[in-house]
C-alpha atoms as a PDB file:
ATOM      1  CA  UNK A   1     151.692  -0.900-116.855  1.00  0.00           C
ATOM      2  CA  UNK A   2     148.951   1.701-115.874  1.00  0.00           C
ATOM      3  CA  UNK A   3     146.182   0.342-115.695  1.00  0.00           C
ATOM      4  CA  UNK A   4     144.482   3.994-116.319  1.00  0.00           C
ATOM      5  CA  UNK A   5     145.387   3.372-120.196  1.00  0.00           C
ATOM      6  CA  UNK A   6     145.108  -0.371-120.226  1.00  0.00           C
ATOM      7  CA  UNK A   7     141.920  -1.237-120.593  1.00  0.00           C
ATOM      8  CA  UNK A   8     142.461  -5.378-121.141  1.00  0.00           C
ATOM      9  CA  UNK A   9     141.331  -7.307-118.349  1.00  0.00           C
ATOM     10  CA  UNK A  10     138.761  -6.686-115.188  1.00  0.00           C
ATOM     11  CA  UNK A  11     139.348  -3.623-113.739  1.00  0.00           C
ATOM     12  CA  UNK A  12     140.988  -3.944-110.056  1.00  0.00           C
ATOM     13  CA  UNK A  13     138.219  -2.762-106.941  1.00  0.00           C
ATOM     14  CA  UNK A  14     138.956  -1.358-103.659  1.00  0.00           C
ATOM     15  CA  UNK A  15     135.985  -1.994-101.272  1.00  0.00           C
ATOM     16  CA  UNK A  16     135.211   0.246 -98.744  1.00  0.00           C
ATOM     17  CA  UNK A  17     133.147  -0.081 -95.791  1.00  0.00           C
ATOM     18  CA  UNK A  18     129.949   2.231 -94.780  1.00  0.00           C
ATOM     19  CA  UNK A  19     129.947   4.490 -92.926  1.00  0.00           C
ATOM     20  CA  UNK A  20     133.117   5.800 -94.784  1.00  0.00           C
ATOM     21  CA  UNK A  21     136.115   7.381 -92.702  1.00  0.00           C
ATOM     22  CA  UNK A  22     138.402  10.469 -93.893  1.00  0.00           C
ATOM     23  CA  UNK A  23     140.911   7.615 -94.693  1.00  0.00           C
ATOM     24  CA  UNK A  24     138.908   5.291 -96.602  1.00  0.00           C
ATOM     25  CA  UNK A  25     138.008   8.701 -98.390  1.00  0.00           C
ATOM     26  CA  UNK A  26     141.330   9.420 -99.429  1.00  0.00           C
ATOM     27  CA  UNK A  27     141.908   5.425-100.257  1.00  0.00           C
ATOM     28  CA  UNK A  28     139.394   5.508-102.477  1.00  0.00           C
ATOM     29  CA  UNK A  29     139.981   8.424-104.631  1.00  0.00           C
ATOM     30  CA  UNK A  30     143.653   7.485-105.217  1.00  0.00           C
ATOM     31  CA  UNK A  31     142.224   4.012-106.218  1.00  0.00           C
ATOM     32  CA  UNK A  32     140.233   5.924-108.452  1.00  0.00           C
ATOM     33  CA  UNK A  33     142.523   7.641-109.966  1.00  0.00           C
ATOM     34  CA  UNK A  34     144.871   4.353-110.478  1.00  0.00           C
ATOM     35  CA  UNK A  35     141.784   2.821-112.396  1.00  0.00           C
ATOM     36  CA  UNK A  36     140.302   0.672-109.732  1.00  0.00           C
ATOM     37  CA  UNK A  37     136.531   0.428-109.135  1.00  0.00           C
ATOM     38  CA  UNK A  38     135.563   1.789-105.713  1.00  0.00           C
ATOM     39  CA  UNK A  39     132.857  -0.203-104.303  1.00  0.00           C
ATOM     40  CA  UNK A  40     130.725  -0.007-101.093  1.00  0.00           C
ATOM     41  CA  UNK A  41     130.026  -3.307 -99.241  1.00  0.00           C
ATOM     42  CA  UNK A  42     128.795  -5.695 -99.988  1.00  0.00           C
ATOM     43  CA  UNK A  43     128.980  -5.683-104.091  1.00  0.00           C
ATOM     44  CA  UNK A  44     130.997  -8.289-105.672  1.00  0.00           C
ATOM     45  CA  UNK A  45     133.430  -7.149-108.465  1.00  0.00           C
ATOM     46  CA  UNK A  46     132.777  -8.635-111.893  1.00  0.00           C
ATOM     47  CA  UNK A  47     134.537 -11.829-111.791  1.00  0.00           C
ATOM     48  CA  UNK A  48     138.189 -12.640-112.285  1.00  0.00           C
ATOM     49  CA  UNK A  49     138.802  -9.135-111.445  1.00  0.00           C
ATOM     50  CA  UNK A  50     141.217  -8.908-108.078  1.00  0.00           C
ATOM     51  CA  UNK A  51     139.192  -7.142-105.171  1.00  0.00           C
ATOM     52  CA  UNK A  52     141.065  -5.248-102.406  1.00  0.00           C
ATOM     53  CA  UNK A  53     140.006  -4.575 -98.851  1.00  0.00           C
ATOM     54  CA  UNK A  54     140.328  -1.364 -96.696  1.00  0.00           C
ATOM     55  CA  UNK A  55     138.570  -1.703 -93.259  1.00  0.00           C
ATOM     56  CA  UNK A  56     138.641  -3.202 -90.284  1.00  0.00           C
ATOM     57  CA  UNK A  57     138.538  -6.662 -89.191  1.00  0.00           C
ATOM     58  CA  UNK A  58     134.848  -6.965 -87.613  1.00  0.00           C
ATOM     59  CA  UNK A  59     133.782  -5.727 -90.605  1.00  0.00           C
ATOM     60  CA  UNK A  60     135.945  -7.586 -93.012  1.00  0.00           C
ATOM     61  CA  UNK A  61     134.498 -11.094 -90.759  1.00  0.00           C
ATOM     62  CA  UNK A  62     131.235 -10.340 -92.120  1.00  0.00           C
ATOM     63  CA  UNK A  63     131.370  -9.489 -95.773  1.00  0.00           C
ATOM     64  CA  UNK A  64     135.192 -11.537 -96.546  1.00  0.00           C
ATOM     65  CA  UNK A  65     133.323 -14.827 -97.783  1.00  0.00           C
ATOM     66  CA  UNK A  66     130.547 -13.011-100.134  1.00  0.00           C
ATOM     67  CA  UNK A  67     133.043 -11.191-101.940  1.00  0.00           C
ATOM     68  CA  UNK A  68     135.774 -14.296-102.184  1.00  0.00           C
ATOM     69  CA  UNK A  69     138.160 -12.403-100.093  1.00  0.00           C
ATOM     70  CA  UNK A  70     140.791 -14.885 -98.166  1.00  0.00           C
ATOM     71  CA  UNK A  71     141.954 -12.072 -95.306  1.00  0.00           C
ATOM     72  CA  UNK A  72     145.551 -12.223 -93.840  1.00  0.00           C
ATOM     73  CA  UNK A  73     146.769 -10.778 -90.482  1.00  0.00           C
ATOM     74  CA  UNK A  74     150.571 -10.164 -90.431  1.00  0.00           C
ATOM     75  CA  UNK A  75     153.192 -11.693 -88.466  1.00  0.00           C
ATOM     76  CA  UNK A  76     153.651 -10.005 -85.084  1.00  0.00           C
ATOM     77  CA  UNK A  77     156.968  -8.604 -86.120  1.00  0.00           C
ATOM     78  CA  UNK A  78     156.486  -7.230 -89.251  1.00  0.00           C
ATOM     79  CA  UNK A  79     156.959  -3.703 -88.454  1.00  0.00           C
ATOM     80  CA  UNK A  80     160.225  -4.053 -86.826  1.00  0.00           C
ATOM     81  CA  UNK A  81     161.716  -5.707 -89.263  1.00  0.00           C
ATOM     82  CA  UNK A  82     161.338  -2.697 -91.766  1.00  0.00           C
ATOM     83  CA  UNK A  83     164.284  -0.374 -92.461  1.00  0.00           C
ATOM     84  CA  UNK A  84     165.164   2.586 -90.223  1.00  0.00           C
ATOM     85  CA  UNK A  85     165.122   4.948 -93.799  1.00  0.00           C
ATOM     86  CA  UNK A  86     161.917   3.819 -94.323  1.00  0.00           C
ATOM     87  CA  UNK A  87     160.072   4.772 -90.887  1.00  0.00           C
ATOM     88  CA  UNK A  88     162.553   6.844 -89.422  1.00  0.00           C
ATOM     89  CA  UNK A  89     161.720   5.757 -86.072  1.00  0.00           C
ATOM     90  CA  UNK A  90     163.141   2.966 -83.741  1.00  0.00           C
ATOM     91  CA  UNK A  91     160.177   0.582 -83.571  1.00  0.00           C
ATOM     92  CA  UNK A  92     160.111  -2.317 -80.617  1.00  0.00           C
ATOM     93  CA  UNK A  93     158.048  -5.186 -80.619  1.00  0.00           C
ATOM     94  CA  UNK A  94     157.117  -5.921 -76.391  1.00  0.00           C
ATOM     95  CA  UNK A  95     154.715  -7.033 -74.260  1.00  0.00           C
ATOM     96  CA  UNK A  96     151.598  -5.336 -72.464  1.00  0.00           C
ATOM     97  CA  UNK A  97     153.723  -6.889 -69.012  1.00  0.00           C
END
């Protein structure tokens, strides 16, 4: 379903933090183009509408519980456990020691 052409239901956001990066740029005009509302932080989406987070996590600390946001950090081996086609790289998972 693109949700460019479906109009039923709240539209999806992306919020961004300030001051902006090249990245979050980029982010945020392909959400825009998907049909997502691109927000600056600290506006709320209209409710029931899912809300999406690009930033770091300082920032995300302070603006995660006024915007309903439940943040998730992922496992310490996630990366190495994707496919070889997919990175095409050999990724370890070590220790600074």
């Amino acid at each position: 379903m693109n949700r460019r052409t479906d109009p039923a239901g709240p539209r999806p956001a992306l919020v961004l933090p300030t001051p902006r990066t090249s990245t979050a740029e980029l982010l945020g005009r392909a959400a825009a183009w998907r049909g997502f509302d691109v927000l600056a932080r600290p506006q709320r989406p209209p409710s029931g509408a899912p809300v999406h987070w690009y930033g770091g996590p300082r920032a995300a600390d302070r603006v995660a519980a006024g915007l309903g946001l439940g943040l998730l950090e992922p496992a310490d081996g996630w990366l190495t456990g994707l496919p070889y086609a997919l990175l095409r790289r050999r990724v370890r998972l070590t220790t600074l020691a």
